[in-house]
N, C-alpha and C. Protein backbone atom coordinates (compact mmCIF):
# COMPACT_ATOMS: atom_id res chain seq x y z
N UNK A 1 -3.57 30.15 2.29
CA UNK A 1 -4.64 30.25 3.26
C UNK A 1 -5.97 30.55 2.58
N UNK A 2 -5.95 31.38 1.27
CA UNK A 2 -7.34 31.74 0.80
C UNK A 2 -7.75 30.74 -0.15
N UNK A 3 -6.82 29.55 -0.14
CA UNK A 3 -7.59 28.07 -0.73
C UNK A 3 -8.20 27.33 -0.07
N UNK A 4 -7.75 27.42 1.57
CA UNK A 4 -7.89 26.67 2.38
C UNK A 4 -9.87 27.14 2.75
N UNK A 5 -9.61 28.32 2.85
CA UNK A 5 -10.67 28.90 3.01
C UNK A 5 -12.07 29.00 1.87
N UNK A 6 -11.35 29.22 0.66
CA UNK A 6 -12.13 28.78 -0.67
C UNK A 6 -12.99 27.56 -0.59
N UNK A 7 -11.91 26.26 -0.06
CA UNK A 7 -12.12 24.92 -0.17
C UNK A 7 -13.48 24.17 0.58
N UNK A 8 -13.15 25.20 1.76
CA UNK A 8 -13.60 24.98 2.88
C UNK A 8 -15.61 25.27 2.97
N UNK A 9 -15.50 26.57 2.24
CA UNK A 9 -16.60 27.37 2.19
C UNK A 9 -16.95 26.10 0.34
N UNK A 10 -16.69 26.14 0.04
CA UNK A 10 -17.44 25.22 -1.36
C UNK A 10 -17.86 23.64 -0.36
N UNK A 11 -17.22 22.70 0.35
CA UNK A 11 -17.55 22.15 0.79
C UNK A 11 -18.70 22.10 2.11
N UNK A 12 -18.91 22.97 2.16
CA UNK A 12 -19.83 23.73 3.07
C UNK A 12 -21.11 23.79 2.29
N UNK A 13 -20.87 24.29 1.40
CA UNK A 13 -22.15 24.69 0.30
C UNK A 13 -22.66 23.47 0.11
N UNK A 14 -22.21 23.08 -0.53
CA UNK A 14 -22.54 21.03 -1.14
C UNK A 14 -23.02 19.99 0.07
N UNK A 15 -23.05 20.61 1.74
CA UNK A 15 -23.07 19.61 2.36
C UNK A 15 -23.98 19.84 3.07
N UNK A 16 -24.36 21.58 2.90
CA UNK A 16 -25.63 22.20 3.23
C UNK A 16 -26.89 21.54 3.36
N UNK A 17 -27.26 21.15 2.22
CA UNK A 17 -28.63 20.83 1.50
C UNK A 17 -28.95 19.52 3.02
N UNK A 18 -27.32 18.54 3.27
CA UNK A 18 -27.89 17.24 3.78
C UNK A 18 -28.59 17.58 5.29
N UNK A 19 -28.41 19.00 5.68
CA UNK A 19 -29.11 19.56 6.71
C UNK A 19 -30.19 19.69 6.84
N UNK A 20 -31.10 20.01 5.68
CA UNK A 20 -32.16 20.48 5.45
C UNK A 20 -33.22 19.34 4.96
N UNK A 21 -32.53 18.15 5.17
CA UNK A 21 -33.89 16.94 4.83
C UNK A 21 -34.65 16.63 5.70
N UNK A 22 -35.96 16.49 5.59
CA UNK A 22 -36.79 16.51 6.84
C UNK A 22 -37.27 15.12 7.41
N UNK A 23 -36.18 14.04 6.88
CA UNK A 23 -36.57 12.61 7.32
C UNK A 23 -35.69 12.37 8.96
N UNK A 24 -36.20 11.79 9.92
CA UNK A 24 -35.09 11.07 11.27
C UNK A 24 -34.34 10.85 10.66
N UNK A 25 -34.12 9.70 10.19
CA UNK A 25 -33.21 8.51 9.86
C UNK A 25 -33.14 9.01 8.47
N UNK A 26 -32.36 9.66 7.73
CA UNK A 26 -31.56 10.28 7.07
C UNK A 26 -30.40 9.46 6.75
N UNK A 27 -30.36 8.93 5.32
CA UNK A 27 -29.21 8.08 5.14
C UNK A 27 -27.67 8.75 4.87
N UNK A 28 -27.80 10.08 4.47
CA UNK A 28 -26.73 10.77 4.50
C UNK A 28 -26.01 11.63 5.74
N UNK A 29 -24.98 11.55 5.95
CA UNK A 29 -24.14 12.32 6.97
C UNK A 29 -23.01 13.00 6.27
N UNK A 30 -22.70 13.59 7.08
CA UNK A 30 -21.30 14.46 6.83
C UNK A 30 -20.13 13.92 7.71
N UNK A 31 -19.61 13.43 6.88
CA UNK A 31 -17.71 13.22 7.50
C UNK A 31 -16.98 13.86 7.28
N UNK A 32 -15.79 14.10 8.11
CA UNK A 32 -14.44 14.35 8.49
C UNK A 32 -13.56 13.62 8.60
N UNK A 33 -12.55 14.00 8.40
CA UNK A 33 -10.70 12.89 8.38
C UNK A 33 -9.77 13.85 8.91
N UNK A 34 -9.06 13.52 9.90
CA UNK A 34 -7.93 14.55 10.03
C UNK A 34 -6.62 12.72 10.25
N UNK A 35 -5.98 12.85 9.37
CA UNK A 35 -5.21 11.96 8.75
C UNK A 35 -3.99 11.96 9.27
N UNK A 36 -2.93 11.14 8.78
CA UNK A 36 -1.89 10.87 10.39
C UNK A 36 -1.14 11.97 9.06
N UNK A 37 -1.60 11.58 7.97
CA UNK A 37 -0.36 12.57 6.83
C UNK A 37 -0.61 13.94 6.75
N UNK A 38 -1.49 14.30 7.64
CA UNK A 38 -1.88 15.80 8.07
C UNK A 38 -3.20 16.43 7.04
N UNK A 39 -3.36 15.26 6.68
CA UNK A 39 -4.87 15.70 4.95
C UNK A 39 -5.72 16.13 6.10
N UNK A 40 -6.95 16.54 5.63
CA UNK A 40 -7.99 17.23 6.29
C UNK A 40 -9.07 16.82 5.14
N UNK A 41 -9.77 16.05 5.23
CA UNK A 41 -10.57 15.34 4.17
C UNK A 41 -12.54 16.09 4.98
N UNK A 42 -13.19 16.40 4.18
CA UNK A 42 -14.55 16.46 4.33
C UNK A 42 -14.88 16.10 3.45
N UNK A 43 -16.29 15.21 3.72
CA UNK A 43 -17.17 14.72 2.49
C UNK A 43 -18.58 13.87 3.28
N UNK A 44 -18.95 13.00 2.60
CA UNK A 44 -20.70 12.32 2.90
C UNK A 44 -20.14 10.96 2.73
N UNK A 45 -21.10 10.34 3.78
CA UNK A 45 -21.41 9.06 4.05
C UNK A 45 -22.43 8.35 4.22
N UNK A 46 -22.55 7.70 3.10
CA UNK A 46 -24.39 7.17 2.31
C UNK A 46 -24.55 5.85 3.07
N UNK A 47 -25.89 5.84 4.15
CA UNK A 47 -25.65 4.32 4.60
C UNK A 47 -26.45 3.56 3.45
N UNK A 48 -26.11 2.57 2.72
CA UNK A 48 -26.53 2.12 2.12
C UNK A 48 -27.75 1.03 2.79
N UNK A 49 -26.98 0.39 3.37
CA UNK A 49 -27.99 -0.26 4.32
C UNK A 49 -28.02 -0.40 6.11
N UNK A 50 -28.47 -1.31 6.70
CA UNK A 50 -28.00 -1.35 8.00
C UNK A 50 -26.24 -1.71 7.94
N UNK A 51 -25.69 -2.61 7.48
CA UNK A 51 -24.08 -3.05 7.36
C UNK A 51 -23.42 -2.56 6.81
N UNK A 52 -23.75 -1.80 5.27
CA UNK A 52 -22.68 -1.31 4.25
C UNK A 52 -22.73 0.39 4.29
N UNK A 53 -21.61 1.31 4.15
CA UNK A 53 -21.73 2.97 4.01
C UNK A 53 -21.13 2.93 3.20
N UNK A 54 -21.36 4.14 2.38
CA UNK A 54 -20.19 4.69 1.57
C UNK A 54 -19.78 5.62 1.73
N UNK A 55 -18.39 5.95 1.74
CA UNK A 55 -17.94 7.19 2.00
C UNK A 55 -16.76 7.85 0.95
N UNK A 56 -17.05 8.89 1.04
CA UNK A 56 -16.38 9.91 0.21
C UNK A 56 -15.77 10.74 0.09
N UNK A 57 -14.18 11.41 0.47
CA UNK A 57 -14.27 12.67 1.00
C UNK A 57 -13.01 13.06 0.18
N UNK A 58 -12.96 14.66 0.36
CA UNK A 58 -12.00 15.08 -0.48
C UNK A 58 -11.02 16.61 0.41
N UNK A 59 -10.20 16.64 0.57
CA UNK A 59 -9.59 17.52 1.04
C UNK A 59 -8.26 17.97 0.96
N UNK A 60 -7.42 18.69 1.48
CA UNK A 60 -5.94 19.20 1.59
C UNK A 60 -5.19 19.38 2.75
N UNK A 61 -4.11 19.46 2.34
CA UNK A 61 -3.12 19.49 3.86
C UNK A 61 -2.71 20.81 4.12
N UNK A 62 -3.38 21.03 5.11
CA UNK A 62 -3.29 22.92 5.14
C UNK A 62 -1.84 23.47 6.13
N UNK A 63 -1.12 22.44 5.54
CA UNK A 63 0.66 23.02 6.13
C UNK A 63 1.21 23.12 4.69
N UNK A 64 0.44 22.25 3.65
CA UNK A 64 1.32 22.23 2.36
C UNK A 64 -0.29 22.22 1.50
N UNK A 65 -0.51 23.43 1.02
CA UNK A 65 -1.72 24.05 0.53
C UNK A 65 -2.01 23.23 -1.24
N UNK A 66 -0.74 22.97 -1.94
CA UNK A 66 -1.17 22.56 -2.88
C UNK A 66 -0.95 20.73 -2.83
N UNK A 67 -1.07 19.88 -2.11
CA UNK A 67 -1.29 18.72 -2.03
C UNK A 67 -2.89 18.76 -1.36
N UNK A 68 -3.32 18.23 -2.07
CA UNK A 68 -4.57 17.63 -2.33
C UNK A 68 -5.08 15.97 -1.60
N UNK A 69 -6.06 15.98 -1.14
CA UNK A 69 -6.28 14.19 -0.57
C UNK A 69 -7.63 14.13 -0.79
N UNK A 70 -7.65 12.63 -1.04
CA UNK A 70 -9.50 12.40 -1.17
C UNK A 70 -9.26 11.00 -0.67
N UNK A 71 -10.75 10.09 -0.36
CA UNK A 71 -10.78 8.97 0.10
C UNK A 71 -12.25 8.87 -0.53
N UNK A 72 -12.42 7.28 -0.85
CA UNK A 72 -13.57 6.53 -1.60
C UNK A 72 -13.19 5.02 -1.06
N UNK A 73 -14.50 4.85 -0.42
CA UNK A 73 -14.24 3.52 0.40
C UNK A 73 -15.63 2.83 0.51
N UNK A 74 -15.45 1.57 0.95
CA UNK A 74 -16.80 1.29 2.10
C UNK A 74 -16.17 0.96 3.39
N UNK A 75 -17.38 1.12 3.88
CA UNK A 75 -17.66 0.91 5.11
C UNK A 75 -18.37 -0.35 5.81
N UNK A 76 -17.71 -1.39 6.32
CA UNK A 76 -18.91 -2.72 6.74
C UNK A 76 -19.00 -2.90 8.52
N UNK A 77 -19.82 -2.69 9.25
CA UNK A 77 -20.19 -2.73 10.30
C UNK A 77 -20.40 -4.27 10.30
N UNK A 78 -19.12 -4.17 11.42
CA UNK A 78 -19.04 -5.98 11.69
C UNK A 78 -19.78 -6.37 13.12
N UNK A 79 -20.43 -5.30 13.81
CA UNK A 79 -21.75 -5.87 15.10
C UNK A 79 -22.12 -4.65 15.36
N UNK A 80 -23.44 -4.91 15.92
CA UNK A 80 -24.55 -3.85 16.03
C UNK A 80 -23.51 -3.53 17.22
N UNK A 81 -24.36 -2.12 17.60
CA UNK A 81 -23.68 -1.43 18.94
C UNK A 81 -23.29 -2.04 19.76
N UNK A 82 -22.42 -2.20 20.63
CA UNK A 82 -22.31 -2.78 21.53
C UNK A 82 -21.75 -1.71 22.65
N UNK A 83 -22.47 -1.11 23.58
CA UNK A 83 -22.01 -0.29 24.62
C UNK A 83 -21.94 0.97 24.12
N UNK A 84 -22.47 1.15 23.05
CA UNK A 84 -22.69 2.40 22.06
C UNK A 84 -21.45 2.60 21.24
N UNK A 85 -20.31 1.51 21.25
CA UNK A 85 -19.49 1.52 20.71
C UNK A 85 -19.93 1.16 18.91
N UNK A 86 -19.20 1.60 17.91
CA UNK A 86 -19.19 0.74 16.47
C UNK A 86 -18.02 0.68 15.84
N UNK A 87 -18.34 -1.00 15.66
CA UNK A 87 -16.86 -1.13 14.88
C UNK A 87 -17.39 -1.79 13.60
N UNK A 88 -16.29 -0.91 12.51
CA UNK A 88 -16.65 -1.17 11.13
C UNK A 88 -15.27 -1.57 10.56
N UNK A 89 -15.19 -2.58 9.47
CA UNK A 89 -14.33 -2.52 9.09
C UNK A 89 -13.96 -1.88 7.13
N UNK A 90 -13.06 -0.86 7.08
CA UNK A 90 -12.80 0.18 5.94
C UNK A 90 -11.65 -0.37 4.95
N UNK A 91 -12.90 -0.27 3.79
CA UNK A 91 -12.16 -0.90 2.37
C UNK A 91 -12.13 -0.25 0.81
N UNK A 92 -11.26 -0.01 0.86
CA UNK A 92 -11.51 0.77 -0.55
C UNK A 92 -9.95 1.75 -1.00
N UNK A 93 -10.14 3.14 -1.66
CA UNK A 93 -9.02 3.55 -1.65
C UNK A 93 -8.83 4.52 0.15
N UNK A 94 -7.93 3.99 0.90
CA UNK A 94 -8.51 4.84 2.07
C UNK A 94 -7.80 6.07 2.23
N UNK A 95 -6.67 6.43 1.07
CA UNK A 95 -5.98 7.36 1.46
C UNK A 95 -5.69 7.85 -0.22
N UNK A 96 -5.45 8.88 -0.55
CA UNK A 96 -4.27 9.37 -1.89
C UNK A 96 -4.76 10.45 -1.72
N UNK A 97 -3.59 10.92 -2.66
CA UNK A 97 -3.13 12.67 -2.59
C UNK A 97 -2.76 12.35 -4.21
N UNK A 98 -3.06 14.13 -4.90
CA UNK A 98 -2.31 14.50 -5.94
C UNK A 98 -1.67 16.11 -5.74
N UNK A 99 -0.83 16.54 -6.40
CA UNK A 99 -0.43 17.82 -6.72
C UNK A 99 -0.07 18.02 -7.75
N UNK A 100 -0.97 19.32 -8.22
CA UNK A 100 -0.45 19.15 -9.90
C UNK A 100 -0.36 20.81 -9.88
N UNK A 101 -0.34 21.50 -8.76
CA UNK A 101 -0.33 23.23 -8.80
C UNK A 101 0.82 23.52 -8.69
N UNK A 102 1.73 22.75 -8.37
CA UNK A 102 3.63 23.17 -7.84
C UNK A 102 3.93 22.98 -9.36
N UNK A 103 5.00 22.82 -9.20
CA UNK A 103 6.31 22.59 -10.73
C UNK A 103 5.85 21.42 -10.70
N UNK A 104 6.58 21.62 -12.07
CA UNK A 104 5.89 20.65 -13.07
C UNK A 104 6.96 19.15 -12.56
N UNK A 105 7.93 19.25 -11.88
CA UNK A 105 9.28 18.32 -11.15
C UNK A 105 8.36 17.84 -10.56
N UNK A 106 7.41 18.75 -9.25
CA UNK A 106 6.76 18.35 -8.35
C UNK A 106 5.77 17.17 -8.45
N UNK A 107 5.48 17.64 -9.57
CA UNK A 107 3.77 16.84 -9.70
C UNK A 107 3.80 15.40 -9.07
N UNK A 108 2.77 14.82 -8.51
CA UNK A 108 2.61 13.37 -8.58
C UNK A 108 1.26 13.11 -7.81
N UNK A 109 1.07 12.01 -8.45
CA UNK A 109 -0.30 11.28 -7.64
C UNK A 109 -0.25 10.11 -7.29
N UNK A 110 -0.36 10.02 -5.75
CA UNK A 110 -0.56 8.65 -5.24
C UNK A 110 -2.42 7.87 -4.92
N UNK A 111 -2.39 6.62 -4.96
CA UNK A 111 -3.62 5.97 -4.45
C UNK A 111 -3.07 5.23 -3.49
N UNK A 112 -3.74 4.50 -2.41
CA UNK A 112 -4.03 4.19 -1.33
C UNK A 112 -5.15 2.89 -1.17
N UNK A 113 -4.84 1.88 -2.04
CA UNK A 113 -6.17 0.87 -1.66
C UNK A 113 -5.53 0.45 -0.28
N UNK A 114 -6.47 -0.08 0.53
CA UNK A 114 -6.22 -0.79 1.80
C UNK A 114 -7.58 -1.24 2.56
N UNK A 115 -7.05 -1.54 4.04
CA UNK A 115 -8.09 -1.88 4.85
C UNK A 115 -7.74 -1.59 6.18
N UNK A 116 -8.68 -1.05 6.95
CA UNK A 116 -8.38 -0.47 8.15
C UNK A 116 -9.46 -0.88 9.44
N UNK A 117 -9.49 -0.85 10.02
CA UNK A 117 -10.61 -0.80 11.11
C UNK A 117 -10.85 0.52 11.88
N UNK A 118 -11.71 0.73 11.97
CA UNK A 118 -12.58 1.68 12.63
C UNK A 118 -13.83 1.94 13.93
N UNK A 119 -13.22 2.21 14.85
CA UNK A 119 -13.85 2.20 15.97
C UNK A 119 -14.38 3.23 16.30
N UNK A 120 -16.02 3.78 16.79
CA UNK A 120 -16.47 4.93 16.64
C UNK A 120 -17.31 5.05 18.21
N UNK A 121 -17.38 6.25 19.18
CA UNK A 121 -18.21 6.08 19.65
C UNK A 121 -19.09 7.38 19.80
N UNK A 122 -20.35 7.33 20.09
CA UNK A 122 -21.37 8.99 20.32
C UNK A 122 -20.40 10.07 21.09
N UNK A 123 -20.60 11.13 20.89
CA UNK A 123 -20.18 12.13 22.06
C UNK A 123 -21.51 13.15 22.06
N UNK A 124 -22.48 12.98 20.99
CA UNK A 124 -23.52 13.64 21.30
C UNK A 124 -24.78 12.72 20.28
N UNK A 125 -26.54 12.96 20.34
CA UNK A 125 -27.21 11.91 19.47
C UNK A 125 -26.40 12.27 18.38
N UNK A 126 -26.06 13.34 17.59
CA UNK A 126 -25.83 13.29 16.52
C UNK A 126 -24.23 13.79 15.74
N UNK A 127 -23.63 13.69 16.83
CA UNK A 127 -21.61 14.04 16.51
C UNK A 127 -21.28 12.21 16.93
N UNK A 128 -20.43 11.89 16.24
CA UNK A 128 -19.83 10.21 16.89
C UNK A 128 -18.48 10.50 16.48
N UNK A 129 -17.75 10.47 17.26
CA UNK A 129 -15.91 10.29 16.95
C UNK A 129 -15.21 8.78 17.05
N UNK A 130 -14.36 9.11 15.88
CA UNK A 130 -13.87 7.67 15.62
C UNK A 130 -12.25 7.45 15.46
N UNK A 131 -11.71 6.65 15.78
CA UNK A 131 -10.41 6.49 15.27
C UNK A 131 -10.04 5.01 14.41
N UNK A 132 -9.75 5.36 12.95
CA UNK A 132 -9.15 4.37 12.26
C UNK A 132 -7.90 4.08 12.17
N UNK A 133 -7.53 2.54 12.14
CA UNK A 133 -6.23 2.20 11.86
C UNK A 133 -6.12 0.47 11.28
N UNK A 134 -5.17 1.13 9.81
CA UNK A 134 -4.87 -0.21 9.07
C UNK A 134 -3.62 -0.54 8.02
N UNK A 135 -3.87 -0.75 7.14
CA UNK A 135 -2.47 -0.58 6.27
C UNK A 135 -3.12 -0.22 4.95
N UNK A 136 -2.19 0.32 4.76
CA UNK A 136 -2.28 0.82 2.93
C UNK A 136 -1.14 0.68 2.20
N UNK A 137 -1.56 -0.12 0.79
CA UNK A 137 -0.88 -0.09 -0.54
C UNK A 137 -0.71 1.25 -1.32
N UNK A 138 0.80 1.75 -0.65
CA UNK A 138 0.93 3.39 -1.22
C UNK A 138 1.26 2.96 -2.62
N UNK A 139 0.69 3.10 -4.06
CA UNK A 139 0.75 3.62 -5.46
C UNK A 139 1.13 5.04 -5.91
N UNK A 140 2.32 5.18 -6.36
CA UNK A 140 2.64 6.23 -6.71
C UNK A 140 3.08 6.45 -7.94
N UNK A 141 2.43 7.72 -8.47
CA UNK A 141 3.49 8.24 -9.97
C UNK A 141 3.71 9.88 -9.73
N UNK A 142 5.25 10.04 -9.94
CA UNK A 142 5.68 11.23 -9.86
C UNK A 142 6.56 11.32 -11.29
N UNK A 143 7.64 12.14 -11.51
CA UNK A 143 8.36 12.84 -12.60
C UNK A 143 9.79 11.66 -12.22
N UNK A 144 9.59 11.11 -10.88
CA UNK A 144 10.56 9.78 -11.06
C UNK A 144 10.38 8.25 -11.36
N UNK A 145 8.73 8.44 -11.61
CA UNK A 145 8.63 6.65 -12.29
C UNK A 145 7.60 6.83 -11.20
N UNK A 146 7.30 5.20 -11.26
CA UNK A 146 6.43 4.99 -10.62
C UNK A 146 6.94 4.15 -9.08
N UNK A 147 6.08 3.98 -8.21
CA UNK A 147 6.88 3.17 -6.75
C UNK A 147 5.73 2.77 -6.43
N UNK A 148 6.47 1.61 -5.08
CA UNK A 148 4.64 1.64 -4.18
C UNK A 148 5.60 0.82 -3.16
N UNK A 149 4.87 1.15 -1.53
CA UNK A 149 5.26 0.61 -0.40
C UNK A 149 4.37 0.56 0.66
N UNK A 150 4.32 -0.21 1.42
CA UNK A 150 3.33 -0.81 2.23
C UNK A 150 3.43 0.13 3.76
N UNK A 151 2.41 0.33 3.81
CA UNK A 151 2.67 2.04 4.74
C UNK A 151 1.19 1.92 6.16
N UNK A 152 1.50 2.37 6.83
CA UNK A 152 0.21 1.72 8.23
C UNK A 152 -0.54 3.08 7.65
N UNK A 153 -1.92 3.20 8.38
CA UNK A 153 -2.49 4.22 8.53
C UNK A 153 -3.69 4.68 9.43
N UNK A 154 -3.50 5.95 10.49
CA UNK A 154 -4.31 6.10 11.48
C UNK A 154 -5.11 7.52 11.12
N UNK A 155 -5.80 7.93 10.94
CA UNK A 155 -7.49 9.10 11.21
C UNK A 155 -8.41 9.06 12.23
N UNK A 156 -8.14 10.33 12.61
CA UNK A 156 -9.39 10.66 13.59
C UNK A 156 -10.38 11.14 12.27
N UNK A 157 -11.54 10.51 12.99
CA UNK A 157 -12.77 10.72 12.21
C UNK A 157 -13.83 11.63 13.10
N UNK A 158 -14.88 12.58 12.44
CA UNK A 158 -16.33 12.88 13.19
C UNK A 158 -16.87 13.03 12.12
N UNK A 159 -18.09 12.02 12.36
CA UNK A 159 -19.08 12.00 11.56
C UNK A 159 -20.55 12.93 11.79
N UNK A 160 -21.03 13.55 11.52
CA UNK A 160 -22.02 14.06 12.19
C UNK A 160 -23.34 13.80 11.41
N UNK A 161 -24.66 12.98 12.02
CA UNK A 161 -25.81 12.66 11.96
C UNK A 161 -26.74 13.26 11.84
N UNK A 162 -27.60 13.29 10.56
CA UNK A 162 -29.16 14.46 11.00
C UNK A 162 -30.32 13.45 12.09
């Protein structure tokens, strides 16, 4: 629990600053992931332009404290709003985990390239909730070799806007 909390408060610090820019239209936001594999991902999402984001996030599964998750993706907005709805479609690694704090049996790290879709809508000007769902190429290396299997994948997302 006092990693969870550690984790929590350092990602806090780092995401601070994107509060304090004094532009509207602010290309950085703060995201969230709460993941169907129970990860809890926070991190930033750079709009690069009107169509492309990048996003970034890094977090843990706070039922199993030393597995670790991060995500590095883009983001492509396939039509402007429509009904205040947005749908983007998500490419990159969208999911992996490592653990390297358990036994040394334990250890392993998976990646996650895939593609998902993502549907988002406002709940306030500047909170938007989203739910993704797509498939992912699970890559794995543990202390038994290596594997990989073709695995779906759903996240609730909130992004929040300056």
């Amino acid at each position: 629990m006092k990693r969870t909390l550690l984790l929590l408060i350092i990602l806090s610090i780092f995401c601070l600053p994107l509060l304090a820019e004094d532009s509207d239209d602010s290309p950085w936001n703060i995201y969230t992931e709460l993941d169907m594999y129970l990860g809890f991902k926070m991190g930033i999402k750079y709009e690069i332009n009107d169509r492309l984001d990048f996003i970034s996030a890094f977090g843990l599964n706070p039922i199993e404290p030393t597995r670790y998750c991060y995500s590095v993706f883009a983001s492509y907005h396939t039509m402007s709003d429509y009904n205040k709805f947005k749908v983007d479609v998500n490419f990159g690694i969208i999911h992996g985990e490592f653990d390297n704090t358990s036994t040394e049996v334990d250890d392993y790290v998976i990646v996650s390239p895939g593609a998902s879709m993502h549907l988002s809508y406002p709940l306030t000007k500047k909170l938007r909730i989203g739910l993704q769902g797509g498939m992912v190429l699970m890559i794995g290396y543990s202390s038994n070799g290596l594997g990989s299997s073709l695995e779906p994948y759903t996240g609730l997302t909130f992004t929040f806007a300056e």
